[in-house]
Protein backbone atom coordinates (compact mmCIF):
# COMPACT_ATOMS: atom_id res chain seq x y z
CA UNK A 1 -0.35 16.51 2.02
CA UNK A 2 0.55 12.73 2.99
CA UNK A 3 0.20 11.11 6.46
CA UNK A 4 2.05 8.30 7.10
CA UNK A 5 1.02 5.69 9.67
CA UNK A 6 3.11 2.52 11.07
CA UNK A 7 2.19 -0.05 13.77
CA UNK A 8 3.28 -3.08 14.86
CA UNK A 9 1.07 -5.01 12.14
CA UNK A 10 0.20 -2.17 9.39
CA UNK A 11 1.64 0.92 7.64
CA UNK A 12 -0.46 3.20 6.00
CA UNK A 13 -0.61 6.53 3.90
CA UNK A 14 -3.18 9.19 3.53
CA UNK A 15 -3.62 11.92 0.69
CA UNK A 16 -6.63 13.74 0.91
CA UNK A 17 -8.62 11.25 -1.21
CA UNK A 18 -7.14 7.96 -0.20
CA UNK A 19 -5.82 5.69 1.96
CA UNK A 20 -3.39 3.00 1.20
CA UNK A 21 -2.99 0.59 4.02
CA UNK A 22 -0.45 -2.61 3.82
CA UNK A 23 -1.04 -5.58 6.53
CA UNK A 24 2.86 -6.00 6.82
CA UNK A 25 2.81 -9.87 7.76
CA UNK A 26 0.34 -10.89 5.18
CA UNK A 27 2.67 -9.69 2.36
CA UNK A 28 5.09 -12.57 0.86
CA UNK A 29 7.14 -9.74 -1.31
CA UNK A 30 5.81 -10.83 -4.63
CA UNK A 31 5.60 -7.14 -6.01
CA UNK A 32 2.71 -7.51 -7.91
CA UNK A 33 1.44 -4.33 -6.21
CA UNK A 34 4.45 -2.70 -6.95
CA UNK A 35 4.46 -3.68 -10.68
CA UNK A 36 1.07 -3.42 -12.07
CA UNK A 37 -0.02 0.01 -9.94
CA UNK A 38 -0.36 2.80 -12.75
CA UNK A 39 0.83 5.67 -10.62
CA UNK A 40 3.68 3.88 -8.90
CA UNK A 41 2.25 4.71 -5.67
CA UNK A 42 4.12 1.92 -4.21
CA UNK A 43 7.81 1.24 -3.91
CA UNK A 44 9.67 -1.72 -2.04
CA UNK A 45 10.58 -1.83 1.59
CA UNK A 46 13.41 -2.23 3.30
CA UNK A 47 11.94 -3.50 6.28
CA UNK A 48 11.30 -7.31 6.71
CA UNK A 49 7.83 -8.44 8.27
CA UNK A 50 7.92 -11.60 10.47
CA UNK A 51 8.55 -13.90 7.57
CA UNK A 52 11.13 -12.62 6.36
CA UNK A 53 10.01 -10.42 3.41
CA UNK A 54 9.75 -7.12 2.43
CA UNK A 55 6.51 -5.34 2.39
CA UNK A 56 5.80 -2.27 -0.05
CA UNK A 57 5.49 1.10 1.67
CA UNK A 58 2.87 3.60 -0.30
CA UNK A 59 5.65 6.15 -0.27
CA UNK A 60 4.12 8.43 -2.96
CA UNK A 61 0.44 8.32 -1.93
CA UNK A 62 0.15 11.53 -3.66
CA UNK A 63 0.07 9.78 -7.10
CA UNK A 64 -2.85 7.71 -6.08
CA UNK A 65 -5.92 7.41 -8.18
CA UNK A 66 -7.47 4.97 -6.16
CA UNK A 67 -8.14 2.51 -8.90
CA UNK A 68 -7.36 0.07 -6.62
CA UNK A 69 -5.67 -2.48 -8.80
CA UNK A 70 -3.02 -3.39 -6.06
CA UNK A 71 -5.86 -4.70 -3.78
CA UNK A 72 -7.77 -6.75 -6.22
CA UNK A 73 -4.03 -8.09 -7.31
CA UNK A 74 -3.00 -8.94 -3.99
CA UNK A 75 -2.57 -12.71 -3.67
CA UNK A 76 -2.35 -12.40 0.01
CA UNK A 77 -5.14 -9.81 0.60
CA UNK A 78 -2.51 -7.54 2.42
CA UNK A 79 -3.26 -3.91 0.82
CA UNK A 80 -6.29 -2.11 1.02
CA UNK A 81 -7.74 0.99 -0.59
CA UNK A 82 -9.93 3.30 1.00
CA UNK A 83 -12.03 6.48 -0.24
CA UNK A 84 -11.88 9.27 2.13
CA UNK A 85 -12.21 12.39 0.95
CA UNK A 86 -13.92 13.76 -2.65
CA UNK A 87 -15.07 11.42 -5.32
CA UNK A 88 -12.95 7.73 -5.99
C-alpha cells in the first residue's frame, strides 16, 4: 500500500519498505532520477517548483528496491531514500 505525502517544500511516497522523498525546489528537472532508476519508480511532474521546473513525483513507489541510485545521482541533492520497514 502507498502513502503519498505533499507540502509546501517536499512530496513524498511510502511502501512498506521505503520512502522516497523529493525536496521540490532543489530539483532543476534534469531527469537523471527518472532515467537511470531500475524500477521506474519515478515519473515526471507536472507541477513546476519555484524555478520553474518540474520535479519527479515517486508515483509507483511500489516498484522500489531501494537501491537508491536516484539519490547518489542527484546533482542537486533533492531525493532521498529511506529504509523503513524490513530489510533494504
Amino acid at each position: 500500500m502507498s502513502v503519498f505525502q505533499e507540502s509546501e517544500n517536499a512530496i513524498s511516497a511510502s511502501s512498506s519498505k521505503f520512502r522516497v522523498t523529493i525536496i521540490k525546489d532543489r530539483c532543476k528537472e534534469c531527469q537523471l532520477c527518472i532515467n537511470l532508476c531500475p524500477a521506474k519508480v519515478l515519473v515526471r511532474g507536472s507541477k513546476p517548483n519555484a524555478r520553474g521546473f518540474r520535479y519527479p513525483i515517486p508515483e509507483f513507489i511500489d516498484k522500489c528496491v531501494g537501491c537508491r541510485t536516484c539519490e547518489w545521482i542527484c546533482p542537486d541533492l533533492a531525493i532521498f531514500v529511506e529504509v523503513i520497514g524490513g530489510e533494504g
